[in-house]
C-alpha atoms as a PDB file:
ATOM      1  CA  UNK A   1     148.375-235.134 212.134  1.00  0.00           C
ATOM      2  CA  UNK A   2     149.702-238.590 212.403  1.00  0.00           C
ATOM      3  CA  UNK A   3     147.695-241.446 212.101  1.00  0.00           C
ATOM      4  CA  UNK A   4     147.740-245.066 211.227  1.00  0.00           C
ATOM      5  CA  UNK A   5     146.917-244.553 207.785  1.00  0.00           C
ATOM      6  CA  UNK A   6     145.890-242.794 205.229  1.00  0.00           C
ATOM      7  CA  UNK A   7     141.981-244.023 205.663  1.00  0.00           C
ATOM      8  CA  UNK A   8     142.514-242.554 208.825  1.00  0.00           C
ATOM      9  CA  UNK A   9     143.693-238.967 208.098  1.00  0.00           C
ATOM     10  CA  UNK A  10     141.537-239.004 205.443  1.00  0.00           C
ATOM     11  CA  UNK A  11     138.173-239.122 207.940  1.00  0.00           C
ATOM     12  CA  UNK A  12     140.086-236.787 210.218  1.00  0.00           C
ATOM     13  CA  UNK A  13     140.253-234.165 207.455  1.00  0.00           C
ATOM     14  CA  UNK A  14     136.878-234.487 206.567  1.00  0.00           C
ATOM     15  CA  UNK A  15     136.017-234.151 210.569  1.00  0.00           C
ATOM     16  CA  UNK A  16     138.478-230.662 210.864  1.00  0.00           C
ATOM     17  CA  UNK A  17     136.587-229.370 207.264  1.00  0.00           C
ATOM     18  CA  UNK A  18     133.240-229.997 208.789  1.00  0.00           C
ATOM     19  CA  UNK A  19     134.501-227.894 211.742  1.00  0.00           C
ATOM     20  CA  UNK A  20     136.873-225.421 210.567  1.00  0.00           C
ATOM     21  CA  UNK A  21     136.908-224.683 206.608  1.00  0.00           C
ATOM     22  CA  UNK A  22     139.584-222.371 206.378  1.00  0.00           C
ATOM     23  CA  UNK A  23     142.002-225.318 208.177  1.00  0.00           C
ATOM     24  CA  UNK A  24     144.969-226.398 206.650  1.00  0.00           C
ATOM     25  CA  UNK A  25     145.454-230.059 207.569  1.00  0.00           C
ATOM     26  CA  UNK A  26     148.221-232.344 206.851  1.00  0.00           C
ATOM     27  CA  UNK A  27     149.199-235.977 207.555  1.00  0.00           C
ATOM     28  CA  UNK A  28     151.438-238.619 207.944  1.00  0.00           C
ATOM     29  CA  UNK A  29     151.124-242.575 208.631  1.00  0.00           C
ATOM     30  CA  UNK A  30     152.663-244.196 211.472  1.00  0.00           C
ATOM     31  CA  UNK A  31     154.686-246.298 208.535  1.00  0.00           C
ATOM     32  CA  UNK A  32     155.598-242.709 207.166  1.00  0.00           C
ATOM     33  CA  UNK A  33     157.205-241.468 210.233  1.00  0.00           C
ATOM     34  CA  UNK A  34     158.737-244.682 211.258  1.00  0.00           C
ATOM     35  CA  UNK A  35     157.016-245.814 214.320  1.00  0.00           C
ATOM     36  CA  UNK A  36     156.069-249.268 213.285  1.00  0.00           C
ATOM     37  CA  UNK A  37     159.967-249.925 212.696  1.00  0.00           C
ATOM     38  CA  UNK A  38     161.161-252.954 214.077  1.00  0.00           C
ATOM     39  CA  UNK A  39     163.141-252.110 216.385  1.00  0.00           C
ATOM     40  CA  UNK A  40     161.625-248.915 216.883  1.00  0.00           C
ATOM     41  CA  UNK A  41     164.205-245.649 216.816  1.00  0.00           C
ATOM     42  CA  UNK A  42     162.830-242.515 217.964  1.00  0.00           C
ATOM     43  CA  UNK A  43     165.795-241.202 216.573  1.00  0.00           C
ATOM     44  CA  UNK A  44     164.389-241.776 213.218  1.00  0.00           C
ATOM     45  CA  UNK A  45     160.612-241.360 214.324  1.00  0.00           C
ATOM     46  CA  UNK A  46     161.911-237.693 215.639  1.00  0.00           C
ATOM     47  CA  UNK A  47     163.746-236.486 212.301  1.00  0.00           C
ATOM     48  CA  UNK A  48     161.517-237.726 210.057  1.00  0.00           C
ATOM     49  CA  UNK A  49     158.510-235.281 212.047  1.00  0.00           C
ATOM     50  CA  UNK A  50     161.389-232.921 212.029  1.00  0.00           C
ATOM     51  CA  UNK A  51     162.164-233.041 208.342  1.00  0.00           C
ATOM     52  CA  UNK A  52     158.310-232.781 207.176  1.00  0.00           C
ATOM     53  CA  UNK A  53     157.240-229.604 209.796  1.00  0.00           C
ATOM     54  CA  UNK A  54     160.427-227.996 208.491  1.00  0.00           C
ATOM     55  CA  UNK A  55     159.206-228.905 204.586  1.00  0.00           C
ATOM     56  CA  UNK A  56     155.470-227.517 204.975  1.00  0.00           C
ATOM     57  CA  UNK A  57     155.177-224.385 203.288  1.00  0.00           C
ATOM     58  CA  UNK A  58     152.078-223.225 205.862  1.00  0.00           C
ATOM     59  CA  UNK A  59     152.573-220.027 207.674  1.00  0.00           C
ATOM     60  CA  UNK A  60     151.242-219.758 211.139  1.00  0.00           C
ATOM     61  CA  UNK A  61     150.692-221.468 214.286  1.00  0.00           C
ATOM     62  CA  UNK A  62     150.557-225.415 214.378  1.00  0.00           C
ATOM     63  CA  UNK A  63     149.542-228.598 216.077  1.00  0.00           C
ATOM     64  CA  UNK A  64     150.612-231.906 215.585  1.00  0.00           C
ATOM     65  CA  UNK A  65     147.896-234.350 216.155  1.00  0.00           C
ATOM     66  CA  UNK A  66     149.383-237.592 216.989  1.00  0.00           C
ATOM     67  CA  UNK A  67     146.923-240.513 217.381  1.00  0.00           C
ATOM     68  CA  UNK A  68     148.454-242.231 220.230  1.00  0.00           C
ATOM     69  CA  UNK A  69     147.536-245.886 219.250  1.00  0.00           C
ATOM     70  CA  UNK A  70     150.870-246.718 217.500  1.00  0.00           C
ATOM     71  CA  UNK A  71     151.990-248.038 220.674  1.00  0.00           C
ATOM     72  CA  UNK A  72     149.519-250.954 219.888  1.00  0.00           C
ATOM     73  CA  UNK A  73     150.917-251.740 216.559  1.00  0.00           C
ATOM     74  CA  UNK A  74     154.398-253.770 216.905  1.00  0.00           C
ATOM     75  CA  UNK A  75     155.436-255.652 219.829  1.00  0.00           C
ATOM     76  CA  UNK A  76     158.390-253.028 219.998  1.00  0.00           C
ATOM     77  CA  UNK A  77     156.894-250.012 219.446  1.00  0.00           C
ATOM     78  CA  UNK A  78     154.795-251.371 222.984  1.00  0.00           C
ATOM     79  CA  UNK A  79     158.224-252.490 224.724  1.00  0.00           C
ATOM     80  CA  UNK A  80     159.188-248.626 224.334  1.00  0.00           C
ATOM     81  CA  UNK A  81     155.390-246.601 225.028  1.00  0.00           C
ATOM     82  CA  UNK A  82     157.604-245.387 227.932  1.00  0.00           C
ATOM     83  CA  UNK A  83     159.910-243.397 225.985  1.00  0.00           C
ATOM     84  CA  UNK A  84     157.324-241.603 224.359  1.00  0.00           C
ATOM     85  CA  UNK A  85     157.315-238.703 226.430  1.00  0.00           C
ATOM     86  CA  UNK A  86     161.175-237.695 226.239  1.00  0.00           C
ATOM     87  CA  UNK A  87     161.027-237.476 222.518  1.00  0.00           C
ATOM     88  CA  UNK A  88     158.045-235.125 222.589  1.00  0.00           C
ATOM     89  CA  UNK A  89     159.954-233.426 224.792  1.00  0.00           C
ATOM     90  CA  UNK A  90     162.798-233.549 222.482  1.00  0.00           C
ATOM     91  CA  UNK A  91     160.242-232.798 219.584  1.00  0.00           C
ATOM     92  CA  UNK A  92     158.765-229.242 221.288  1.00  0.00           C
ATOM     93  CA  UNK A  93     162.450-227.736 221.509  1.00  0.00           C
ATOM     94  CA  UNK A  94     163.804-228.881 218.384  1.00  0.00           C
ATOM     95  CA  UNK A  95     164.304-225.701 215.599  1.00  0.00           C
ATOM     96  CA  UNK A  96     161.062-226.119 213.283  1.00  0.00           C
ATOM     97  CA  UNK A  97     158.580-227.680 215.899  1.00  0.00           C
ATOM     98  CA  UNK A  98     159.579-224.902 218.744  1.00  0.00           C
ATOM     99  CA  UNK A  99     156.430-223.741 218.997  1.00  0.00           C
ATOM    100  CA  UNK A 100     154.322-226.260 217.696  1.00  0.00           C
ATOM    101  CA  UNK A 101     151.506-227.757 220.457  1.00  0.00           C
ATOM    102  CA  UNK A 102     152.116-231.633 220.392  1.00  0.00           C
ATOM    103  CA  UNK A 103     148.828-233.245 221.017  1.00  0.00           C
ATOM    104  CA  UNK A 104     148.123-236.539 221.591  1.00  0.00           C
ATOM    105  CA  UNK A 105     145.042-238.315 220.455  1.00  0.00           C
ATOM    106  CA  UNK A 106     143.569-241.758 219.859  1.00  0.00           C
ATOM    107  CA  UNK A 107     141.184-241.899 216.489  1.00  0.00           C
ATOM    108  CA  UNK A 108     139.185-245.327 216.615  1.00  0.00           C
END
């Protein structure tokens, strides 16, 4: 899962434990995976997800949890909210996330 910190994925693992206890969750910052760069690159954003799905030693089917309120965080992460959509597109046919269900969330 991405979220906007580690506070954050912290309470969401504790949420998927309480409901699952045999899931395997991981997580990333926004800061970790680049989307609070100014400017923004989904270039970047897209192989650093890239580079840690392809790392993670977990067998099995996936999600990637993305809590959607990065777009809220920088002034140009909101000037490009638009071009969200294309790189999850890109993201769903690229080698190690083929496969993987991209699912957006918001965490408050």
């Amino acid at each position: 899962m991405i979220a906007p910190d580690a506070k954050a994925i912290a309470g969401v693992e504790r949420l998927a434990k309480r409901l699952d206890k045999t899931l395997i969750m991981e997580g990333k910052s926004f800061a970790d995976v680049a989307f609070l760069r100014v400017p923004i690159s989904f270039r970047e954003v897209a192989a650093r997800i890239e580079a840690w799905i392809s790392s993670s030693p977990k067998p099995g089917p996936a999600i990637l949890v993305l809590d959607m309120s990065w777009g809220l965080e920088t002034n140009a992460a909101t000037a490009n909210f638009e071009n969200w959509p294309a790189l999850a597109e890109t993201l769903a046919s690229i080698g190690a996330l083929r496969g993987v269900a991209l699912q957006p969330a918001r965490f408050d």
